[in-house]
PDB file of N, CA and C in Angstrom:
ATOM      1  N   UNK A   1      43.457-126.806 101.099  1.00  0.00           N
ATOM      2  CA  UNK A   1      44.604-127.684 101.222  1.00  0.00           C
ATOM      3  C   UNK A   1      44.602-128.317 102.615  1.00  0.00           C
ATOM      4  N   UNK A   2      44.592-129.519 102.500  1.00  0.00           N
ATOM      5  CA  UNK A   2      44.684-130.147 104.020  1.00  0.00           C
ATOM      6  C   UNK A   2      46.083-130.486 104.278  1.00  0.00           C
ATOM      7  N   UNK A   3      46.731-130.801 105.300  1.00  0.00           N
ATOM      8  CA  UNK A   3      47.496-131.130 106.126  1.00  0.00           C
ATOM      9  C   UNK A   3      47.980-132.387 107.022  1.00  0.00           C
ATOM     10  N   UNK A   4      49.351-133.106 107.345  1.00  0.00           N
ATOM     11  CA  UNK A   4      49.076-133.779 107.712  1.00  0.00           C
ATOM     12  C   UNK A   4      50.102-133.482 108.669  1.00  0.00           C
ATOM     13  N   UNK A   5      49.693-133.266 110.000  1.00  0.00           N
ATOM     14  CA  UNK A   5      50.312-132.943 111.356  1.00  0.00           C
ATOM     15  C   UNK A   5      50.972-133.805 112.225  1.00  0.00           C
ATOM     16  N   UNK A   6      51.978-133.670 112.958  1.00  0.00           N
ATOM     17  CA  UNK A   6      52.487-134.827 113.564  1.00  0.00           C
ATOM     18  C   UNK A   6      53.147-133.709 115.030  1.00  0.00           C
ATOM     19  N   UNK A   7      52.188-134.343 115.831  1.00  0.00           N
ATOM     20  CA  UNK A   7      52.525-133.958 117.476  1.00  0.00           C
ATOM     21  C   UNK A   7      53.186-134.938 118.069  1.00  0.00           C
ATOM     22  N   UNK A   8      54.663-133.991 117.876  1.00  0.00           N
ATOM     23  CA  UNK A   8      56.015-134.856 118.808  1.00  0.00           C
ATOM     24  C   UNK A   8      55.743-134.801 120.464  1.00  0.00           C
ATOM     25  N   UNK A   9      56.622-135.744 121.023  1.00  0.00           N
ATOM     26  CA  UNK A   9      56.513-136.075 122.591  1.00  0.00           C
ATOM     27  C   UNK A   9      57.708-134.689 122.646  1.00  0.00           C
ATOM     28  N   UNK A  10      57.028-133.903 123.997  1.00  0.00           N
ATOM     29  CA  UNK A  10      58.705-132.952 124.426  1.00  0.00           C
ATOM     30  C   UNK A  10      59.566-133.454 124.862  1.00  0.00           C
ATOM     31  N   UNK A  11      60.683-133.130 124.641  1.00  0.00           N
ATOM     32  CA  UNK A  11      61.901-133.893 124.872  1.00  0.00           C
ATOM     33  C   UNK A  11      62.740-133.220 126.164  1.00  0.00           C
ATOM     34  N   UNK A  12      62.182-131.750 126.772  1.00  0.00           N
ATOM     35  CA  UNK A  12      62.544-130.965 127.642  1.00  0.00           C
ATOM     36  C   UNK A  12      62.342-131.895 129.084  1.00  0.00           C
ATOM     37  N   UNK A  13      63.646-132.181 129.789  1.00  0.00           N
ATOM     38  CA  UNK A  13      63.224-132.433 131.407  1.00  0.00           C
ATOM     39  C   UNK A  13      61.957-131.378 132.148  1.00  0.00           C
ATOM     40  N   UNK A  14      61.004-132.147 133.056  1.00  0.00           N
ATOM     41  CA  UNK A  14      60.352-131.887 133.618  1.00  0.00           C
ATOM     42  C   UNK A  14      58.989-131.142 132.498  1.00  0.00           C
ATOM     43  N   UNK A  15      59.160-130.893 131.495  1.00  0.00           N
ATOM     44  CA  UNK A  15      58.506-130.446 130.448  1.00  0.00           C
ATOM     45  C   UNK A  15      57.092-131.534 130.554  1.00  0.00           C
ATOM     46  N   UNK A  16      55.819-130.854 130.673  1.00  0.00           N
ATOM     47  CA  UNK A  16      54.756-131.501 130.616  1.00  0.00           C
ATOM     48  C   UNK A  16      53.607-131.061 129.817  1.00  0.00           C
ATOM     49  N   UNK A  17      54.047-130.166 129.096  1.00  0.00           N
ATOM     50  CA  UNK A  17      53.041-129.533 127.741  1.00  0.00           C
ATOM     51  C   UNK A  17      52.632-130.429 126.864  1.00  0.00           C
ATOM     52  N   UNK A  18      52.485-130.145 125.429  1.00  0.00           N
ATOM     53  CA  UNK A  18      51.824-130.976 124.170  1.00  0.00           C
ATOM     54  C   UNK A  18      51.335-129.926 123.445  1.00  0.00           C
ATOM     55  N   UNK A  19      51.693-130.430 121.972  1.00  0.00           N
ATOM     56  CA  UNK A  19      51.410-128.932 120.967  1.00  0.00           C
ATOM     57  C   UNK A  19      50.018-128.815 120.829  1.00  0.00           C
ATOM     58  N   UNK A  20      49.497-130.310 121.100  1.00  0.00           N
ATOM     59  CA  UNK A  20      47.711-130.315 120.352  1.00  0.00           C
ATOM     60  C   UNK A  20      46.972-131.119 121.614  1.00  0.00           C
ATOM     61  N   UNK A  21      45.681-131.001 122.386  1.00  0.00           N
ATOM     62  CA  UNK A  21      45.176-131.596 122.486  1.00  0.00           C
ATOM     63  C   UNK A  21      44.214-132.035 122.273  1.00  0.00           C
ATOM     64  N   UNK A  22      43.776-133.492 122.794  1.00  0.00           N
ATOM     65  CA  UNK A  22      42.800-134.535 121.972  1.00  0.00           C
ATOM     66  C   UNK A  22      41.357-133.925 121.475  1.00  0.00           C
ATOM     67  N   UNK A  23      41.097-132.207 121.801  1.00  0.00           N
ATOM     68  CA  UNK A  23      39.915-131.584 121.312  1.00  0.00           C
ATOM     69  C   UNK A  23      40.197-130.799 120.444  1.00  0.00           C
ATOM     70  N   UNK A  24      41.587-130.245 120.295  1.00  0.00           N
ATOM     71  CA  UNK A  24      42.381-129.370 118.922  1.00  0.00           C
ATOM     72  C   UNK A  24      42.253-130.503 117.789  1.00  0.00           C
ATOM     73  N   UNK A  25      43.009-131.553 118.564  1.00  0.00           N
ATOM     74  CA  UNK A  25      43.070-132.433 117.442  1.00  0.00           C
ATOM     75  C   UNK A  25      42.130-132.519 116.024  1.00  0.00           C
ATOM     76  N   UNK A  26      40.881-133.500 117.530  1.00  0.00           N
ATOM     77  CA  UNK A  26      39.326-133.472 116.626  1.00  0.00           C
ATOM     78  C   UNK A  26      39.032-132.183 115.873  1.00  0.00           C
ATOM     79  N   UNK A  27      38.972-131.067 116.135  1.00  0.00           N
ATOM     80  CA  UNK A  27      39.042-130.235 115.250  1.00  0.00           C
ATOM     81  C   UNK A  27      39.463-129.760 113.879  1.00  0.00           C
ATOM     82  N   UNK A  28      40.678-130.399 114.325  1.00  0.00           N
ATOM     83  CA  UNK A  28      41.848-130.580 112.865  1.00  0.00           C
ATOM     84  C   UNK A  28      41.502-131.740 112.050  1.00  0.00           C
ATOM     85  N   UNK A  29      40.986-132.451 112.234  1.00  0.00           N
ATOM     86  CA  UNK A  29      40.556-133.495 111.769  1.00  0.00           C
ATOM     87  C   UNK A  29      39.128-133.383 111.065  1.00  0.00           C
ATOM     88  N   UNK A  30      38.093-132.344 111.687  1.00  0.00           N
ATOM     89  CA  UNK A  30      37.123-132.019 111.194  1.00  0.00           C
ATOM     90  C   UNK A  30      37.350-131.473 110.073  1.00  0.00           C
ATOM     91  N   UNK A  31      38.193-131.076 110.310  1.00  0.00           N
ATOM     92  CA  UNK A  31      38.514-129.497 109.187  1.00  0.00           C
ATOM     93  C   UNK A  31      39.285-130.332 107.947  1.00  0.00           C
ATOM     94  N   UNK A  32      39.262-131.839 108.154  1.00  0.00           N
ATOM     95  CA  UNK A  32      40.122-132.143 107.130  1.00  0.00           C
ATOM     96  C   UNK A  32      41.255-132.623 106.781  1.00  0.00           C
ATOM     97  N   UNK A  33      42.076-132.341 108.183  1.00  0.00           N
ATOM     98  CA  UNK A  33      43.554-132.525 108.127  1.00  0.00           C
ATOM     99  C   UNK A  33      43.890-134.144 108.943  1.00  0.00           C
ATOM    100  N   UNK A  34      44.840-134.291 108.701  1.00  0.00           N
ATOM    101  CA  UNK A  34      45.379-135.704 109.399  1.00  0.00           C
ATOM    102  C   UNK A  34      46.719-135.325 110.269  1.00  0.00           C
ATOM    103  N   UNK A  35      46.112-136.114 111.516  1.00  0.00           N
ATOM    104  CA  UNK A  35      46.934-135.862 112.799  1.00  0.00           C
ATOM    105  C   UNK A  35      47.574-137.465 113.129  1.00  0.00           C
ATOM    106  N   UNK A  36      49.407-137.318 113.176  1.00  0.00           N
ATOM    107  CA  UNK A  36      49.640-138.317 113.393  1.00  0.00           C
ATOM    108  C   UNK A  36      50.008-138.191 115.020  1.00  0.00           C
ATOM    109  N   UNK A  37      50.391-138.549 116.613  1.00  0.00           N
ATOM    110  CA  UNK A  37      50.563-138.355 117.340  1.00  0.00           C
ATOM    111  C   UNK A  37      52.086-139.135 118.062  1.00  0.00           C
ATOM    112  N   UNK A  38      52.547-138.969 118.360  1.00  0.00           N
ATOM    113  CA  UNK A  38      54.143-139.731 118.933  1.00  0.00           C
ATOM    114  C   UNK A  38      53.350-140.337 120.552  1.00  0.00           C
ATOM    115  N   UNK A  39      53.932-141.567 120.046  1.00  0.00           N
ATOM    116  CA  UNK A  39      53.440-142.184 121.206  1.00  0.00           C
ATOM    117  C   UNK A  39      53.430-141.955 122.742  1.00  0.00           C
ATOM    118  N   UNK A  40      52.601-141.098 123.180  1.00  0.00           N
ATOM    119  CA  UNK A  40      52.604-140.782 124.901  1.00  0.00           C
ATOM    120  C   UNK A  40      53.429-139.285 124.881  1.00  0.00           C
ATOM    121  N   UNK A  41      52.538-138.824 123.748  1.00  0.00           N
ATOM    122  CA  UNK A  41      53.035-137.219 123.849  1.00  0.00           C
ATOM    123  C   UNK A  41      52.451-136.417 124.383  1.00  0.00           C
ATOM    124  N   UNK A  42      51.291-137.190 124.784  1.00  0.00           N
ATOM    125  CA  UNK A  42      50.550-136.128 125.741  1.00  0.00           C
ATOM    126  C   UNK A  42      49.974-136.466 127.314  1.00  0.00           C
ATOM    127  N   UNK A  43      50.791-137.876 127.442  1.00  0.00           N
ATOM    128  CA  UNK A  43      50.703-138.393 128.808  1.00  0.00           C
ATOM    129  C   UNK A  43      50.956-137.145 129.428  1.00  0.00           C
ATOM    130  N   UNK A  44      52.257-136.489 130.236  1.00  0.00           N
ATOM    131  CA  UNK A  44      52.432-135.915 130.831  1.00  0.00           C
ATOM    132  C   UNK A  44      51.299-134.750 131.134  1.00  0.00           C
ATOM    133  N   UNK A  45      50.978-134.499 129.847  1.00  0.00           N
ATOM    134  CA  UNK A  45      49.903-133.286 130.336  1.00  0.00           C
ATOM    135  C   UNK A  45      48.387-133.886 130.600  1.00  0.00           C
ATOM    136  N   UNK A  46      47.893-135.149 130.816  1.00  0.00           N
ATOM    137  CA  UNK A  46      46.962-135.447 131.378  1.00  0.00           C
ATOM    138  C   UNK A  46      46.529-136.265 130.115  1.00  0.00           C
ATOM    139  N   UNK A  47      46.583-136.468 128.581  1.00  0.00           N
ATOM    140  CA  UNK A  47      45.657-137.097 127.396  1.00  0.00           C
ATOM    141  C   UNK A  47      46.517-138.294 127.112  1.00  0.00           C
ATOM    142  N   UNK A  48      45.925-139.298 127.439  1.00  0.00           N
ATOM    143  CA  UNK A  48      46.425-140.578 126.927  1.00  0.00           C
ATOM    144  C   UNK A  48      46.262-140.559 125.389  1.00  0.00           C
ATOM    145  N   UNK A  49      47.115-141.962 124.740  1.00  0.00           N
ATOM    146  CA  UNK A  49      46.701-142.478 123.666  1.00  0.00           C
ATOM    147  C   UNK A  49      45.457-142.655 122.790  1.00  0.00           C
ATOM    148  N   UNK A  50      44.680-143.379 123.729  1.00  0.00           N
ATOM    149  CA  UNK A  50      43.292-143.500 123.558  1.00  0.00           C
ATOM    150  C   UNK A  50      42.641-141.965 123.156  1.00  0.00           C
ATOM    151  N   UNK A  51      42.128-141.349 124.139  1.00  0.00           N
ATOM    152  CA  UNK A  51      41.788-139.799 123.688  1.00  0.00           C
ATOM    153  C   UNK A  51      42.409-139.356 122.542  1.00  0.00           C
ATOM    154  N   UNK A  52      43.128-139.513 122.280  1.00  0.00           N
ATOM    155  CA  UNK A  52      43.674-139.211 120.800  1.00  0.00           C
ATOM    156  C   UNK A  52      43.454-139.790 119.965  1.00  0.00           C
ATOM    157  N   UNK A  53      43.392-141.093 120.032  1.00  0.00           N
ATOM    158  CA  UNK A  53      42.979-142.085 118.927  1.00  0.00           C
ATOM    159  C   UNK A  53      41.516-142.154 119.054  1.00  0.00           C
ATOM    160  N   UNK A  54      40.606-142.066 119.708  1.00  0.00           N
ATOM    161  CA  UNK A  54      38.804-141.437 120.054  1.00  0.00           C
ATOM    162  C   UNK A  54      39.117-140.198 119.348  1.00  0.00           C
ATOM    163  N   UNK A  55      39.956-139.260 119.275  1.00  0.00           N
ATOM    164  CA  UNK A  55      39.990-137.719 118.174  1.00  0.00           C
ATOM    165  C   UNK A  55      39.931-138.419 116.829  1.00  0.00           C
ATOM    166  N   UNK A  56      40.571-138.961 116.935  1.00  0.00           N
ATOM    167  CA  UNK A  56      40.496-139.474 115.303  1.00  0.00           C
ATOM    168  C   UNK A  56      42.238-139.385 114.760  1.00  0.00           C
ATOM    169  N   UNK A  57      43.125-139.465 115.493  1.00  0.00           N
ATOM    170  CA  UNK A  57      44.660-139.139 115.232  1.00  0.00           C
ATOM    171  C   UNK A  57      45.115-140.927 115.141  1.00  0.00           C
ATOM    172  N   UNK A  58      45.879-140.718 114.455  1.00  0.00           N
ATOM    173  CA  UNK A  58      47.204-142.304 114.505  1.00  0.00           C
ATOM    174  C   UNK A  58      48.510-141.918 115.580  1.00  0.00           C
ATOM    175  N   UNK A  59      48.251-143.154 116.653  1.00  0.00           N
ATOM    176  CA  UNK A  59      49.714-142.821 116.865  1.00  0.00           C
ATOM    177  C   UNK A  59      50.771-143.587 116.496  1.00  0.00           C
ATOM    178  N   UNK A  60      51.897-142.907 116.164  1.00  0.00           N
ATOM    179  CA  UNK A  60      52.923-143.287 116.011  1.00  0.00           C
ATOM    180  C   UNK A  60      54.704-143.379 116.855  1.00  0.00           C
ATOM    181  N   UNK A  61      54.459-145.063 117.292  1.00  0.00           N
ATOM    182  CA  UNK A  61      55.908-145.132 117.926  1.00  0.00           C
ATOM    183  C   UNK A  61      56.963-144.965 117.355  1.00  0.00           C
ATOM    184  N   UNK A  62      58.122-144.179 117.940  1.00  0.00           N
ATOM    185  CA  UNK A  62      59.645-143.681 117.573  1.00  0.00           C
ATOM    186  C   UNK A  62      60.126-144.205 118.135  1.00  0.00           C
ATOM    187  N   UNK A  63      61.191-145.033 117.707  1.00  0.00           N
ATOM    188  CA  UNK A  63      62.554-145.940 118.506  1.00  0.00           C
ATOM    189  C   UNK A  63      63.370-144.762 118.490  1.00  0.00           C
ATOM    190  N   UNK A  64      64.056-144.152 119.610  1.00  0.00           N
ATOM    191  CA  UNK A  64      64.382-143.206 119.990  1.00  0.00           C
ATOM    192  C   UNK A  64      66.308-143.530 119.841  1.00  0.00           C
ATOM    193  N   UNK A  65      66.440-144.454 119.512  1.00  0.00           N
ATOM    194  CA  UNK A  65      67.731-144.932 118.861  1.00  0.00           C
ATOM    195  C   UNK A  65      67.907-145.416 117.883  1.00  0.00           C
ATOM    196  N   UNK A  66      67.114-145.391 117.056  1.00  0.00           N
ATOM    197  CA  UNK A  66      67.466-145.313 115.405  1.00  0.00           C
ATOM    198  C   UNK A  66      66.825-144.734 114.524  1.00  0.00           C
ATOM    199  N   UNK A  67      67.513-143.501 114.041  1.00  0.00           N
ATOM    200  CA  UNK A  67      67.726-142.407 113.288  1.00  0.00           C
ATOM    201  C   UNK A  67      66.427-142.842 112.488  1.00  0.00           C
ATOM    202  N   UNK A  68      66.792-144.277 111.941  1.00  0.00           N
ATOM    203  CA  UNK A  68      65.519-144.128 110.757  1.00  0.00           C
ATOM    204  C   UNK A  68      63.984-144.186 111.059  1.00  0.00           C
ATOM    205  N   UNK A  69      63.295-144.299 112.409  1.00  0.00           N
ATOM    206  CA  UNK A  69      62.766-144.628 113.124  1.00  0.00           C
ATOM    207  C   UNK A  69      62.103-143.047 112.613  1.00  0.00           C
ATOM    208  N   UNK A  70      63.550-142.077 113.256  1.00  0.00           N
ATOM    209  CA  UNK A  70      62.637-140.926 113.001  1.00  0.00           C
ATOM    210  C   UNK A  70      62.218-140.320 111.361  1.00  0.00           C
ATOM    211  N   UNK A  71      63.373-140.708 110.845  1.00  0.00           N
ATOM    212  CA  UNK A  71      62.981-140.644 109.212  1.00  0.00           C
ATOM    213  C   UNK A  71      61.904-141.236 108.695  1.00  0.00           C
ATOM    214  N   UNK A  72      61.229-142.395 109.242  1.00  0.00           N
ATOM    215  CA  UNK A  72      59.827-142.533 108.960  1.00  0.00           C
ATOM    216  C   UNK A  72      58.748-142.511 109.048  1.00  0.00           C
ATOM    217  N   UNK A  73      58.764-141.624 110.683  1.00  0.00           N
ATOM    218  CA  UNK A  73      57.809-140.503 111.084  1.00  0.00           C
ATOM    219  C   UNK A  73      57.309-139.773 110.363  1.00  0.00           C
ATOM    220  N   UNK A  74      58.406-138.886 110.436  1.00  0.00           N
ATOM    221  CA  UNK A  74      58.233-138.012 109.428  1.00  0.00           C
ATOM    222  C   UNK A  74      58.125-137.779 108.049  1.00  0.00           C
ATOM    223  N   UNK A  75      57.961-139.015 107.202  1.00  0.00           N
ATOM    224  CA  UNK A  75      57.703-139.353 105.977  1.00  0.00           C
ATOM    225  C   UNK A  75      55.788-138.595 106.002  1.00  0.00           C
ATOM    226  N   UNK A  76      56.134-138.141 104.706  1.00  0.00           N
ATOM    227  CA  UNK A  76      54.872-136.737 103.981  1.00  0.00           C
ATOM    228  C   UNK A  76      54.317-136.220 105.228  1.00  0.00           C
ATOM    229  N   UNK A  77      54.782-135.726 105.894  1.00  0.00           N
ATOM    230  CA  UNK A  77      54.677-134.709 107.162  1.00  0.00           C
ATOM    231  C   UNK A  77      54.633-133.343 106.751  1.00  0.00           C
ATOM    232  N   UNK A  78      53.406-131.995 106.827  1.00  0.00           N
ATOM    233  CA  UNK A  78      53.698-131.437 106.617  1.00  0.00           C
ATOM    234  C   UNK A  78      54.170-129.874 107.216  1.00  0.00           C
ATOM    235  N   UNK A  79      53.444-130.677 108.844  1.00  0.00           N
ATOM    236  CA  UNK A  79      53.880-129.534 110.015  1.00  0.00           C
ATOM    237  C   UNK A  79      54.150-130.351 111.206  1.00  0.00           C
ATOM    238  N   UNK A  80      55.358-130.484 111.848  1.00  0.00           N
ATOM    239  CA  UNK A  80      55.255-131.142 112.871  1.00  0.00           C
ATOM    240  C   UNK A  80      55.432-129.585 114.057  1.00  0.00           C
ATOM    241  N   UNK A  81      55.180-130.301 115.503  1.00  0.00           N
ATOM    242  CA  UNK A  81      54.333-128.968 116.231  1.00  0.00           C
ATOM    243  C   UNK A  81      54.731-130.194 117.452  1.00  0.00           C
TER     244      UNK A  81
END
């Protein structure tokens, strides 16, 4: 059964982690699964966009003020992390 993953940006002040990076990713992706990424979720911890999208992930921008923005993120999502 594959998967389709979606690595949110942290929303914590001063918070500079990320659930996946751009070499987990590729991995997950080897293995099958589909990685969507929130746009500049892994700036803080050093992995741009690019590196992620070179993994093989989509990113996806969230308008962070409208609700449905996030409702269509998360459309057939089946682990977000």
């Amino acid at each position: 059964m594959s998967y389709h993953i979606f690595v949110t940006k942290e929303s914590r002040a001063n918070e500079r982690r990320v659930a996946l990076t751009p070499e987990d990713t590729a991995q997950l992706i080897r293995q099958g699964h589909q990685v969507t990424v929130e746009h500049h979720a892994g700036i803080h911890a050093g992995f741009s966009n690019n590196a992620y999208q070179a993994a093989g992930a989509k990113i996806k921008v969230i308008e962070t003020s409208h609700l449905s923005s996030y409702r269509e993120a998360f459309k057939n999502i089946n682990l977000i992390v």
